[in-house]
Protein backbone atom coordinates (compact mmCIF):
# COMPACT_ATOMS: atom_id res chain seq x y z
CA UNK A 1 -39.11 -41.54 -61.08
CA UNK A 2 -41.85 -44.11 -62.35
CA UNK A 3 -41.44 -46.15 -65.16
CA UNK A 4 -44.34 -44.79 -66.74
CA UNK A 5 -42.35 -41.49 -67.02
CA UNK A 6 -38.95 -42.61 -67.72
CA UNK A 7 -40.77 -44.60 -70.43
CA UNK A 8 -42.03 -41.44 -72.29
CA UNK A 9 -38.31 -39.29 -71.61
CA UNK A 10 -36.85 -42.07 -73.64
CA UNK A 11 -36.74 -44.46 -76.56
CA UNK A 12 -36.31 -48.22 -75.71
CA UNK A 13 -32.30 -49.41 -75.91
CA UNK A 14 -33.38 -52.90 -77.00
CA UNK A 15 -36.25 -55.19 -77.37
CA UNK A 16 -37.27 -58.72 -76.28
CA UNK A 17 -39.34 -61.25 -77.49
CA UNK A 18 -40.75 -64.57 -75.89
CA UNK A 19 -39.85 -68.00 -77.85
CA UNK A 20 -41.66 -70.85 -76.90
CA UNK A 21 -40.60 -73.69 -74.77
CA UNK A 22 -42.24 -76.86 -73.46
CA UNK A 23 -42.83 -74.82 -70.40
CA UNK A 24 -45.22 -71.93 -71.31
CA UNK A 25 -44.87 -70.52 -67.91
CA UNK A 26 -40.84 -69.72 -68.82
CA UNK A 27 -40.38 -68.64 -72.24
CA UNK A 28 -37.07 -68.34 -73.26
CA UNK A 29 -36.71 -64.41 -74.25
CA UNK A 30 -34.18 -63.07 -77.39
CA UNK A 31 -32.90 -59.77 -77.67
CA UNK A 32 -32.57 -57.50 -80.03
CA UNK A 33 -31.70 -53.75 -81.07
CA UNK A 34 -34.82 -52.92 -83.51
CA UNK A 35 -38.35 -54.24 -83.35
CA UNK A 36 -38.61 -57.21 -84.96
CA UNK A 37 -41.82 -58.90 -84.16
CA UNK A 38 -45.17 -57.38 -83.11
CA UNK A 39 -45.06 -58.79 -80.05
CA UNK A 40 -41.32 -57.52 -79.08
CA UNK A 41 -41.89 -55.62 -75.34
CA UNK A 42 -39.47 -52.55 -75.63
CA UNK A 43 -36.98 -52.13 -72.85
CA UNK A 44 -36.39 -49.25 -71.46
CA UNK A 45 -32.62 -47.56 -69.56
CA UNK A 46 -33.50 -47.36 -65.30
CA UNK A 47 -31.60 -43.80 -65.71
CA UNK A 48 -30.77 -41.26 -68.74
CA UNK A 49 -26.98 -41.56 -69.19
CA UNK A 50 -24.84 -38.94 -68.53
CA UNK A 51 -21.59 -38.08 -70.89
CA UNK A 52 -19.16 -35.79 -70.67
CA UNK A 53 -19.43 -31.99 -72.05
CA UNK A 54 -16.70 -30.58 -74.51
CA UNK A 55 -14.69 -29.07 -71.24
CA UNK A 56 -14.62 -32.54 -69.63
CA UNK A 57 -13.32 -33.96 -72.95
CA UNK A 58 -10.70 -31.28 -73.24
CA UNK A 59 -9.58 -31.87 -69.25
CA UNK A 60 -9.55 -35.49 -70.14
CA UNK A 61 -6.90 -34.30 -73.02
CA UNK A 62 -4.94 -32.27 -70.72
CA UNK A 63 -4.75 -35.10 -67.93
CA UNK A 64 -3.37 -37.41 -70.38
CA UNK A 65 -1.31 -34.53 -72.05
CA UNK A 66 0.27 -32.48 -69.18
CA UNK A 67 -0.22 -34.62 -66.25
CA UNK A 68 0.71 -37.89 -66.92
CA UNK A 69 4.64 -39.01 -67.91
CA UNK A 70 3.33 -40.31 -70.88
CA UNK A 71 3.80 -38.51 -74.79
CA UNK A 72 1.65 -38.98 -78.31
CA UNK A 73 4.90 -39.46 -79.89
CA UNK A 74 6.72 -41.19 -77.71
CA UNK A 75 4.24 -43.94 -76.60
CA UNK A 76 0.71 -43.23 -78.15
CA UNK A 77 -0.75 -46.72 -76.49
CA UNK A 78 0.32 -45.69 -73.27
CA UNK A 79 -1.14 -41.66 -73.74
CA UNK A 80 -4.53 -43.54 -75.15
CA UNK A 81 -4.68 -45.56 -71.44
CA UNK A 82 -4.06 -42.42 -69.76
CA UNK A 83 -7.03 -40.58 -71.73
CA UNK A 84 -9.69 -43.49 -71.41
CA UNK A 85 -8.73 -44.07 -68.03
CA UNK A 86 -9.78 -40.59 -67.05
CA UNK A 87 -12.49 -40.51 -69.18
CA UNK A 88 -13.90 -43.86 -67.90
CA UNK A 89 -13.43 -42.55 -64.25
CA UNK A 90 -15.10 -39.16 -65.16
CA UNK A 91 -17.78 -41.02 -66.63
CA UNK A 92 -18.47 -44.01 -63.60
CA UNK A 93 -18.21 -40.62 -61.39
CA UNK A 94 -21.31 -38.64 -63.14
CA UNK A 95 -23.60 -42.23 -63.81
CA UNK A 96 -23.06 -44.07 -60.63
């Protein structure tokens, strides 16, 4: 996909602007989340992210529910691991 195309599927995740050093020729650069100067170059994801759908999310729940040795009540730290570990796996699976 060229850049020119991703560029109009999506909005820029941050900006960047140059500051200016003693060396012109390598500007330090600052980031930020909004435009903030006129000059600020938008920057742009390589890929659209991917997240999970409401049946992934509910799998997720059951994985950490009925699959793993862990209960809410019992040890709710342990049955939160168990849910974002799948989810995080789920998730590095679908945007690798």
């Amino acid at each position: 996909m060229s850049k020119e195309l991703v560029k109009n599927l999506q909005e820029p995740v941050a900006y960047r602007y140059a500051v200016p050093r003693l060396n012109p020729e390598r500007p330090e650069w600052h980031y930020t989340m909004t435009k903030t100067k006129p000059e600020s170059q938008p920057l742009y994801a390589s890929r659209k992210w991917v997240g999970l759908n409401d049946d992934e999310v509910h799998q997720a729940f059951c994985h950490a529910e009925y699959e793993t040795p862990y209960s809410w009540d019992e040890d709710p730290e342990a049955w939160c691991k168990a849910f974002y570990n799948y989810v995080e796996a789920k998730l590095r699976e679908k945007n690798q």
